[in-house]
C-alpha atoms as a PDB file:
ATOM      1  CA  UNK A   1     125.185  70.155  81.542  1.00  0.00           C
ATOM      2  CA  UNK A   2     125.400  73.571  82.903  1.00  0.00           C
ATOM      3  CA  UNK A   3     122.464  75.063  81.021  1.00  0.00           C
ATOM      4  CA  UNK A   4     120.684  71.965  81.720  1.00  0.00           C
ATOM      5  CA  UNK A   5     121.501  73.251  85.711  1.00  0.00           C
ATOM      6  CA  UNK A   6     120.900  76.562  84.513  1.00  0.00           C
ATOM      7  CA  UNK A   7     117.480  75.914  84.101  1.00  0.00           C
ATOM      8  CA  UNK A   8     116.471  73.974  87.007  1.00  0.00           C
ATOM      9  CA  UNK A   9     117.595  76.496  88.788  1.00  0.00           C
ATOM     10  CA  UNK A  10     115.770  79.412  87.037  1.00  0.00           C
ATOM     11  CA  UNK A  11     112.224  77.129  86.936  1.00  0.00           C
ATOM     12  CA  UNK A  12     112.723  76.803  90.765  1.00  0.00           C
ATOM     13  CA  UNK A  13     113.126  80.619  91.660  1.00  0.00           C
ATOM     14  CA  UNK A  14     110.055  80.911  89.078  1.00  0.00           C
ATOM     15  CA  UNK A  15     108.406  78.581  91.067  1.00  0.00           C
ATOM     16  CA  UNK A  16     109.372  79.952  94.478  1.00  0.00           C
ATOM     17  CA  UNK A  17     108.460  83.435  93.475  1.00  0.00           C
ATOM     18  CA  UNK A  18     104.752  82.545  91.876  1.00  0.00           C
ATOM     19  CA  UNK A  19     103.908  80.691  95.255  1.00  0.00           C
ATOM     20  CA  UNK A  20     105.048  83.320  97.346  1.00  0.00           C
ATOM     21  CA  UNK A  21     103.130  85.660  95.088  1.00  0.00           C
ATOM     22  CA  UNK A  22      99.637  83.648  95.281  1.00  0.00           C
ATOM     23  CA  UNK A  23     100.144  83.001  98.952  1.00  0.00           C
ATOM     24  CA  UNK A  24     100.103  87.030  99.023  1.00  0.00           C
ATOM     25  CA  UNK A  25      97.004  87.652  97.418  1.00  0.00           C
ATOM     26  CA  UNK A  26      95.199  85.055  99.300  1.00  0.00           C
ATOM     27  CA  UNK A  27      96.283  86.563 102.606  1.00  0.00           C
ATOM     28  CA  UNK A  28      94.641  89.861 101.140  1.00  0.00           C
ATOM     29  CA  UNK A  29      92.661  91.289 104.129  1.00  0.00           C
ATOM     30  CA  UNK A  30      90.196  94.313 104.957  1.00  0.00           C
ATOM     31  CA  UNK A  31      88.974  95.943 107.764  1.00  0.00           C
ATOM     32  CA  UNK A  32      85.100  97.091 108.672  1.00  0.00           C
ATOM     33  CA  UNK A  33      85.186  99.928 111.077  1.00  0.00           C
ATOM     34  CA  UNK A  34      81.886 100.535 112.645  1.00  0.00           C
ATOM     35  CA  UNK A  35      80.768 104.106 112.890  1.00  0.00           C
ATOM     36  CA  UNK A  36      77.382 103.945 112.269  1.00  0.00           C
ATOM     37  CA  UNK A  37      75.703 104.130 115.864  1.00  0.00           C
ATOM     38  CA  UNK A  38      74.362 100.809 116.311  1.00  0.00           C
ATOM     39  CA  UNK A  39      75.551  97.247 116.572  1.00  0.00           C
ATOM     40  CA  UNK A  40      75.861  95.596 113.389  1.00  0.00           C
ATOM     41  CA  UNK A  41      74.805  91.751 113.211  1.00  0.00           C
ATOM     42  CA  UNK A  42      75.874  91.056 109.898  1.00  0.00           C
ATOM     43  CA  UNK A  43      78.582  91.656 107.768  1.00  0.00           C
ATOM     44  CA  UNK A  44      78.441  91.315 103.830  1.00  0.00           C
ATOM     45  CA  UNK A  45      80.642  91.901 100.796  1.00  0.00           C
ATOM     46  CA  UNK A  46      81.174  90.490  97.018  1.00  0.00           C
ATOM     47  CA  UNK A  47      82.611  91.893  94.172  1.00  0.00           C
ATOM     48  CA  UNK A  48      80.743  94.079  92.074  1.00  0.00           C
ATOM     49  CA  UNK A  49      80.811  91.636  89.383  1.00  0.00           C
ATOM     50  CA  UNK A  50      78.425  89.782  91.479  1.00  0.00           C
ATOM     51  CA  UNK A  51      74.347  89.730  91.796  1.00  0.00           C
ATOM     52  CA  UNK A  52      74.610  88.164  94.989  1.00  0.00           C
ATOM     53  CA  UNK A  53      75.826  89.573  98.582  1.00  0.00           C
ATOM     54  CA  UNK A  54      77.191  86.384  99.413  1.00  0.00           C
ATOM     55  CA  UNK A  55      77.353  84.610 103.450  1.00  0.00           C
ATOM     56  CA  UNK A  56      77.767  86.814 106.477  1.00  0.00           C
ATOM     57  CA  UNK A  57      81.100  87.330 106.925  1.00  0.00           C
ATOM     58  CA  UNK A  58      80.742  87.370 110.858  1.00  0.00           C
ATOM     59  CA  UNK A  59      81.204  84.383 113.120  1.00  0.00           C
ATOM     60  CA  UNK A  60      78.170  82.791 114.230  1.00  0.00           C
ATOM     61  CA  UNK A  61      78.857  84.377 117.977  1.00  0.00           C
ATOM     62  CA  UNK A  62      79.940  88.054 116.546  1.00  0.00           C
ATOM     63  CA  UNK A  63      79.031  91.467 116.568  1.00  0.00           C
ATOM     64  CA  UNK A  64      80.449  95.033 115.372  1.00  0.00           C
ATOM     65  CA  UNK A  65      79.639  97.233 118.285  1.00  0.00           C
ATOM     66  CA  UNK A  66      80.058 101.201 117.163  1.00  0.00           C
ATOM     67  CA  UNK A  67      83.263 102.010 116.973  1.00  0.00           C
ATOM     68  CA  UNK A  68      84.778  98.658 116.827  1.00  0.00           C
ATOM     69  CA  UNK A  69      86.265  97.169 113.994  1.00  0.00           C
ATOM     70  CA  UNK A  70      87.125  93.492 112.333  1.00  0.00           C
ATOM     71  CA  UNK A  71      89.446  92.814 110.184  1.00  0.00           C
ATOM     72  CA  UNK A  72      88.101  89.651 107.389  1.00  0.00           C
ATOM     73  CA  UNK A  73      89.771  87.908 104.226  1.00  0.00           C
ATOM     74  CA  UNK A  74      88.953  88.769 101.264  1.00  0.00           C
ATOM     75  CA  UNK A  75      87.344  85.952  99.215  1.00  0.00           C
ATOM     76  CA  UNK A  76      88.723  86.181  96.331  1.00  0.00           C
ATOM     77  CA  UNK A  77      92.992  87.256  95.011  1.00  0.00           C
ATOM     78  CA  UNK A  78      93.572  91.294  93.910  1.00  0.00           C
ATOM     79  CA  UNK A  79      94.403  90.343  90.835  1.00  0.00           C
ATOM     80  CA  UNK A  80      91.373  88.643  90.366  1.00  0.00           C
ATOM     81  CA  UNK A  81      88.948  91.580  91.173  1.00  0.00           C
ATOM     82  CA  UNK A  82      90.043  94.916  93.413  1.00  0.00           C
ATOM     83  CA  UNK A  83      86.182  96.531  93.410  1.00  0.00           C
ATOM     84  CA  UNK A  84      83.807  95.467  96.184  1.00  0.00           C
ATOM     85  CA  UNK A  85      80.308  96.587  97.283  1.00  0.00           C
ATOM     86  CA  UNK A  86      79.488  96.039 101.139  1.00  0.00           C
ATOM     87  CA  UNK A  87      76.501  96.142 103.520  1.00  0.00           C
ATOM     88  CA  UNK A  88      76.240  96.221 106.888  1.00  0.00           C
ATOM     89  CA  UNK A  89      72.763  94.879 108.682  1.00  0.00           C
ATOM     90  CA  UNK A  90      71.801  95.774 112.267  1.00  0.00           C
ATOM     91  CA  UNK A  91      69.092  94.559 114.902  1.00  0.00           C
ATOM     92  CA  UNK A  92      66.062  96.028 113.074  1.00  0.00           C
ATOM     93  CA  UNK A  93      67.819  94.855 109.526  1.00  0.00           C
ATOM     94  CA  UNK A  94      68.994  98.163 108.684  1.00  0.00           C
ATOM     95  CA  UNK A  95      70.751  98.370 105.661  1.00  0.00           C
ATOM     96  CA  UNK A  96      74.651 100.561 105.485  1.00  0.00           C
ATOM     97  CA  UNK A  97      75.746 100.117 101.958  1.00  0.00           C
ATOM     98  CA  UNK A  98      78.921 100.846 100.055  1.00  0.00           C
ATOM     99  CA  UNK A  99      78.971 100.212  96.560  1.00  0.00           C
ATOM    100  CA  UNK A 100      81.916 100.021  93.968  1.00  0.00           C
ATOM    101  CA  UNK A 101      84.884 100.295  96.677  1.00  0.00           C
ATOM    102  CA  UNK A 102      88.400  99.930  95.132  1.00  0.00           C
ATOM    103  CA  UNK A 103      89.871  97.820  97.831  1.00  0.00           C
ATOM    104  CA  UNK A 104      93.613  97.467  98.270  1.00  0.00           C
ATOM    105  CA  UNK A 105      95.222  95.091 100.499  1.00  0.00           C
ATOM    106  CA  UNK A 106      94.622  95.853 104.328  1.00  0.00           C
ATOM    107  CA  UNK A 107      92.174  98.645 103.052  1.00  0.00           C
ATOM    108  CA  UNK A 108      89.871 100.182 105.719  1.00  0.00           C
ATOM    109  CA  UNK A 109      86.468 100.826 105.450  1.00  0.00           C
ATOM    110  CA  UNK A 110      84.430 102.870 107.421  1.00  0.00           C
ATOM    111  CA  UNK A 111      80.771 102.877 107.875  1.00  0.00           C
ATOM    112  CA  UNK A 112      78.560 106.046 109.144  1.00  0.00           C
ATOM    113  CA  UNK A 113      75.136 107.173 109.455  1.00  0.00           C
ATOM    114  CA  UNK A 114      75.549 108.108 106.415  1.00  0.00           C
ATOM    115  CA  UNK A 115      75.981 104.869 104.905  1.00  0.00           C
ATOM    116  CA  UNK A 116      71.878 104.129 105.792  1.00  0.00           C
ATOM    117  CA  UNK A 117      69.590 102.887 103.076  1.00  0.00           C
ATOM    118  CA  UNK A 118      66.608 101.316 105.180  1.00  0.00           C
ATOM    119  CA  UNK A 119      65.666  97.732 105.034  1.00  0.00           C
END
């Protein structure tokens, strides 16, 4: 009887302790600082497993002024994948592009000038 209580107990702080875990890494978070001189329109990122950019991470209504920043989920769990590639778009659809970014939980990133591809 005791091991049998033993147990129940040890599965539930397993239990406890991989739901507290998960509910971590899908509260992982980053922030986009703006730097780059202009007003940025659209916010991108995937990881760099990925072909695609995926959606705008900006709300239908929002914009990055320079020097402002947002702070976004990430879409996927750390353990999952911790290297992201990001692009900024502005007015004209200038490109600011950061590729291969290990990204750590609550990680800034900062965009400049120097960040500029073009279109």
């Amino acid at each position: 009887m005791k091991r049998i209580v033993l147990l129940v107990i040890f599965i539930a702080v397993f239990l406890m302790a991989c739901a507290s875990s998960n509910s971590n890494q899908q509260n992982s978070t980053i922030t986009i600082v703006n730097r780059t001189g202009f007003t940025v329109f659209f916010v991108y990122f995937s990881p760099v497993a990925d072909n695609y950019w995926g959606p705008n991470r900006l709300r239908s209504n929002q914009v990055l002024r320079n020097g402002q920043s947002v702070t976004l989920p990430l879409p996927h769990p750390l353990n999952v994948t911790n290297r992201y590639d990001f692009r900024l778009v502005d007015l004209d659809g200038d490109s600011y592009i950061k590729q291969n970014i290990l990204v750590t939980n609550n990680s800034a990133i900062i965009f400049t000038f120097s960040d500029f591809v073009g279109r």
